[in-house]
C-alpha atoms as a PDB file:
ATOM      1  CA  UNK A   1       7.451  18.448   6.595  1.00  0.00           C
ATOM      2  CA  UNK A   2       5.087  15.894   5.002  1.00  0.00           C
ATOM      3  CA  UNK A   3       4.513  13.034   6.583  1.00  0.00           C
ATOM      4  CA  UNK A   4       3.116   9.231   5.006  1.00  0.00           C
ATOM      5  CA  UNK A   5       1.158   7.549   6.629  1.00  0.00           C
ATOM      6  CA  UNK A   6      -0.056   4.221   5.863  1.00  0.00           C
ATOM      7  CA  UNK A   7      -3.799   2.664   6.322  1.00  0.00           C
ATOM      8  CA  UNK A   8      -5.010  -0.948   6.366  1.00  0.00           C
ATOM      9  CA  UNK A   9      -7.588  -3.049   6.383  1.00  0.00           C
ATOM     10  CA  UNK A  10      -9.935  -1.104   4.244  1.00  0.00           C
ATOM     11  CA  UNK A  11     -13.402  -2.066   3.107  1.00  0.00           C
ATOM     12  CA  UNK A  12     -12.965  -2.633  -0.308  1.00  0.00           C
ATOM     13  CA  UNK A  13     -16.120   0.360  -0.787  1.00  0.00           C
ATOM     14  CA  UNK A  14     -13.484   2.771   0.457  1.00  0.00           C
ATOM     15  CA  UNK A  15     -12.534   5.477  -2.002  1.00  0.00           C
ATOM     16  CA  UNK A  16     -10.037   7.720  -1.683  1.00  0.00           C
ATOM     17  CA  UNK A  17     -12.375  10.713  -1.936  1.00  0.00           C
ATOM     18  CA  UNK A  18     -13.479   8.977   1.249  1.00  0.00           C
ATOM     19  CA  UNK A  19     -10.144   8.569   2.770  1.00  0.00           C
ATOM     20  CA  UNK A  20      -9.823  12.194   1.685  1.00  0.00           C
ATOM     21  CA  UNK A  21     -12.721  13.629   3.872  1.00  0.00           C
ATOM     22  CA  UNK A  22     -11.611  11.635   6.824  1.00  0.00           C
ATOM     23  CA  UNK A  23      -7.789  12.378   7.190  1.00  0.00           C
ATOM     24  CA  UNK A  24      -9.577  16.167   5.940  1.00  0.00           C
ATOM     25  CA  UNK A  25     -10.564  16.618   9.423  1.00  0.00           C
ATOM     26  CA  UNK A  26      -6.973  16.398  11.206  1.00  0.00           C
ATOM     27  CA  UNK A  27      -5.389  18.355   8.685  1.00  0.00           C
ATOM     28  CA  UNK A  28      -4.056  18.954   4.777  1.00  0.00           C
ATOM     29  CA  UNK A  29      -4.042  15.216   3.349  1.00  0.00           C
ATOM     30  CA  UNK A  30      -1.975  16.354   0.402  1.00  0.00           C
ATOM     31  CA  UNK A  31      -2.505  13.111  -1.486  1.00  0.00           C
ATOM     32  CA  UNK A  32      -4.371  10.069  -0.827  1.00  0.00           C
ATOM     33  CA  UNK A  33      -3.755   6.564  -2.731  1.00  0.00           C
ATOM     34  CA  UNK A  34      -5.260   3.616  -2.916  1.00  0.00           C
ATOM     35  CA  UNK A  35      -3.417   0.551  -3.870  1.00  0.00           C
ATOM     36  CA  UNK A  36      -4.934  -1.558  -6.454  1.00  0.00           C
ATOM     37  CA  UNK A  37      -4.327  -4.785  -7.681  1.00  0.00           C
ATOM     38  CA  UNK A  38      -2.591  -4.638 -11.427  1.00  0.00           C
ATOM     39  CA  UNK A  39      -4.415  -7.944 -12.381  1.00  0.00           C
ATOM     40  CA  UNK A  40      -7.502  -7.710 -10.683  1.00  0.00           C
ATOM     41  CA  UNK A  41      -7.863  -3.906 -10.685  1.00  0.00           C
ATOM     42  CA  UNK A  42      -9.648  -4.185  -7.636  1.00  0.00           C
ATOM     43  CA  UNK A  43      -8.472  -2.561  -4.600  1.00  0.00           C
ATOM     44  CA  UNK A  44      -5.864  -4.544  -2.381  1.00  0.00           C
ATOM     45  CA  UNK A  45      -7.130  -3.064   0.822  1.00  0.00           C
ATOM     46  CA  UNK A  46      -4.859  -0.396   1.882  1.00  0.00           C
ATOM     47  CA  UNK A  47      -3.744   3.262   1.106  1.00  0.00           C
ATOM     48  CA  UNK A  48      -1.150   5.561   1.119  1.00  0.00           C
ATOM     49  CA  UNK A  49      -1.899   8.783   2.656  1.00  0.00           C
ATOM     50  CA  UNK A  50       0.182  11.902   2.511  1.00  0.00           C
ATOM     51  CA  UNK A  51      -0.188  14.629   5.408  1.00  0.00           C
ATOM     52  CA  UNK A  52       1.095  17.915   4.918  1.00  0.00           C
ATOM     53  CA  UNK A  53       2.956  18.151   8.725  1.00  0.00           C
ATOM     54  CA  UNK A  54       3.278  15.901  11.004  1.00  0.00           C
ATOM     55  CA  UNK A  55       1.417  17.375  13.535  1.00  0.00           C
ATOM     56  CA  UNK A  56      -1.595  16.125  11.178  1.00  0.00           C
ATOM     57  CA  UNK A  57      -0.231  12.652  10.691  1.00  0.00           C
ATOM     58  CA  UNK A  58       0.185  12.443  14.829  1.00  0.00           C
ATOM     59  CA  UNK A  59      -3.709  13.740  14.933  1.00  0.00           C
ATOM     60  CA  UNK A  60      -4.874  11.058  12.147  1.00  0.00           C
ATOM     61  CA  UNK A  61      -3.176   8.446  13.727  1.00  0.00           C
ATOM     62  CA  UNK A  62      -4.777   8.854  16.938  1.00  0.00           C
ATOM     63  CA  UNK A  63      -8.287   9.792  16.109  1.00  0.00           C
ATOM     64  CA  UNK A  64      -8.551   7.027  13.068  1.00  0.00           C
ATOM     65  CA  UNK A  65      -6.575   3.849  14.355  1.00  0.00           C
ATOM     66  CA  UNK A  66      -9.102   1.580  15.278  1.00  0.00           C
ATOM     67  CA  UNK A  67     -11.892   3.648  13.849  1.00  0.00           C
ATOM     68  CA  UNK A  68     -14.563   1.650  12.440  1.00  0.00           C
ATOM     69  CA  UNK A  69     -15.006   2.720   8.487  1.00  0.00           C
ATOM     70  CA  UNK A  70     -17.006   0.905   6.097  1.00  0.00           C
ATOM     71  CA  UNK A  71     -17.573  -2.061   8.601  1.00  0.00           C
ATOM     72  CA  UNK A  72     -13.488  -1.875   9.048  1.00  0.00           C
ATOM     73  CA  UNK A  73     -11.400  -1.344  11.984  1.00  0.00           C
ATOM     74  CA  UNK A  74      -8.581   0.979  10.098  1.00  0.00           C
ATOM     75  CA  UNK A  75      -4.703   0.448  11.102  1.00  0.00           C
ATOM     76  CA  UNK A  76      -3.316   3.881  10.748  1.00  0.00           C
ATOM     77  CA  UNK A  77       0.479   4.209  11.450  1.00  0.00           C
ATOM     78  CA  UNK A  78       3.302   5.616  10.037  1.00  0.00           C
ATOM     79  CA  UNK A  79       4.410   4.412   6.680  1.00  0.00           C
ATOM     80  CA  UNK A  80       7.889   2.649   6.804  1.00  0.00           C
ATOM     81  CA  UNK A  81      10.244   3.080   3.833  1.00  0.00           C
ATOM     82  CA  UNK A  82       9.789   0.256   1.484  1.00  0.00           C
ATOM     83  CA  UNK A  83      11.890  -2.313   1.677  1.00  0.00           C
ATOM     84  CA  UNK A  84      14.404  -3.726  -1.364  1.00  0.00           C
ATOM     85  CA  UNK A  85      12.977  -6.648  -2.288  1.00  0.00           C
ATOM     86  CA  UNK A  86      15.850  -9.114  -4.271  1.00  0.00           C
ATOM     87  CA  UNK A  87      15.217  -9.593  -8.253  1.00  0.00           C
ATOM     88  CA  UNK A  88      12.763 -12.137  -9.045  1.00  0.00           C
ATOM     89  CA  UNK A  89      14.185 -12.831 -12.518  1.00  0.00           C
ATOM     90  CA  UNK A  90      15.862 -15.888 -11.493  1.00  0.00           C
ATOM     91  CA  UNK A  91      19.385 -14.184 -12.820  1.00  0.00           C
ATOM     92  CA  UNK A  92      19.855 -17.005 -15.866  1.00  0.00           C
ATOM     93  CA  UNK A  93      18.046 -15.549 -18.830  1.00  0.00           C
ATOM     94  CA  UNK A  94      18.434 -18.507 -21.015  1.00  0.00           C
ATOM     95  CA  UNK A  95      15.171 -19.644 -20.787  1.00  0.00           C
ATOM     96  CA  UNK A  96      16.058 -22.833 -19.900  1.00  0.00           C
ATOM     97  CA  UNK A  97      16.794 -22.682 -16.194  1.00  0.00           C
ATOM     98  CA  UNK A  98      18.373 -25.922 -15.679  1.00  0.00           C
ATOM     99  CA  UNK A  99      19.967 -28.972 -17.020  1.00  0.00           C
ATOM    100  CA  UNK A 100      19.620 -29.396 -21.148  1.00  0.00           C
ATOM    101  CA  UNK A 101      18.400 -32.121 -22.730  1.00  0.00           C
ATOM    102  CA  UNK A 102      20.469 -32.438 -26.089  1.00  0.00           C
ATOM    103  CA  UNK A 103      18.642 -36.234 -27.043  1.00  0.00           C
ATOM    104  CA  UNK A 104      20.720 -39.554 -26.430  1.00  0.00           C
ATOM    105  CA  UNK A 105      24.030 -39.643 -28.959  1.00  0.00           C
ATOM    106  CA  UNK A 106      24.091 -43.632 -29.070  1.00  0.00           C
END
């Protein structure tokens, strides 16, 4: 069974052909993401990376938490499901968001 696996504090230098080769050598990393920032595009300084058992993820975690990569100490754990987060919208969609103004009547 696959196991995800999450990794922080990366140097921002870190690629995930990088990441690859490392988590390569405890196992099948079946995919490896980097998050990036959608504004920015610049990386946010952590990844997402997918072991094929979890055997490998147990092996990753201990070998490369702590591990010093790119000038980095790495936080490798297991990824938790992500959380619902509530809607941001504000729920009105009126555009005005508050009292209206209509202009003094007298």
């Amino acid at each position: 069974m696959n196991t995800k696996l999450f990794v922080g504090n990366l140097s921002f230098n870190t690629t995930e052909n990088s990441l690859r080769d490392l988590f390569a050598a405890h196992g099948n990393a079946i995919s490896v993401e980097v998050i990036m920032d959608k504004f920015s595009g610049r990386p946010r300084g952590f990844a997402f990376v997918t072991m094929e058992t979890k055997e490998a993820a147990e092996a990753a975690i201990q070998a490369l938490n702590g591990k010093n990569v790119d000038g980095r100490d790495l936080t490798v754990n297991e990824a938790r499901p992500r959380e619902e987060r509530p809607d941001r919208s504000g729920g009105s969609r009126g555009g005005h968001g508050g009292r209206r103004d209509h202009g003094s009547r007298y």
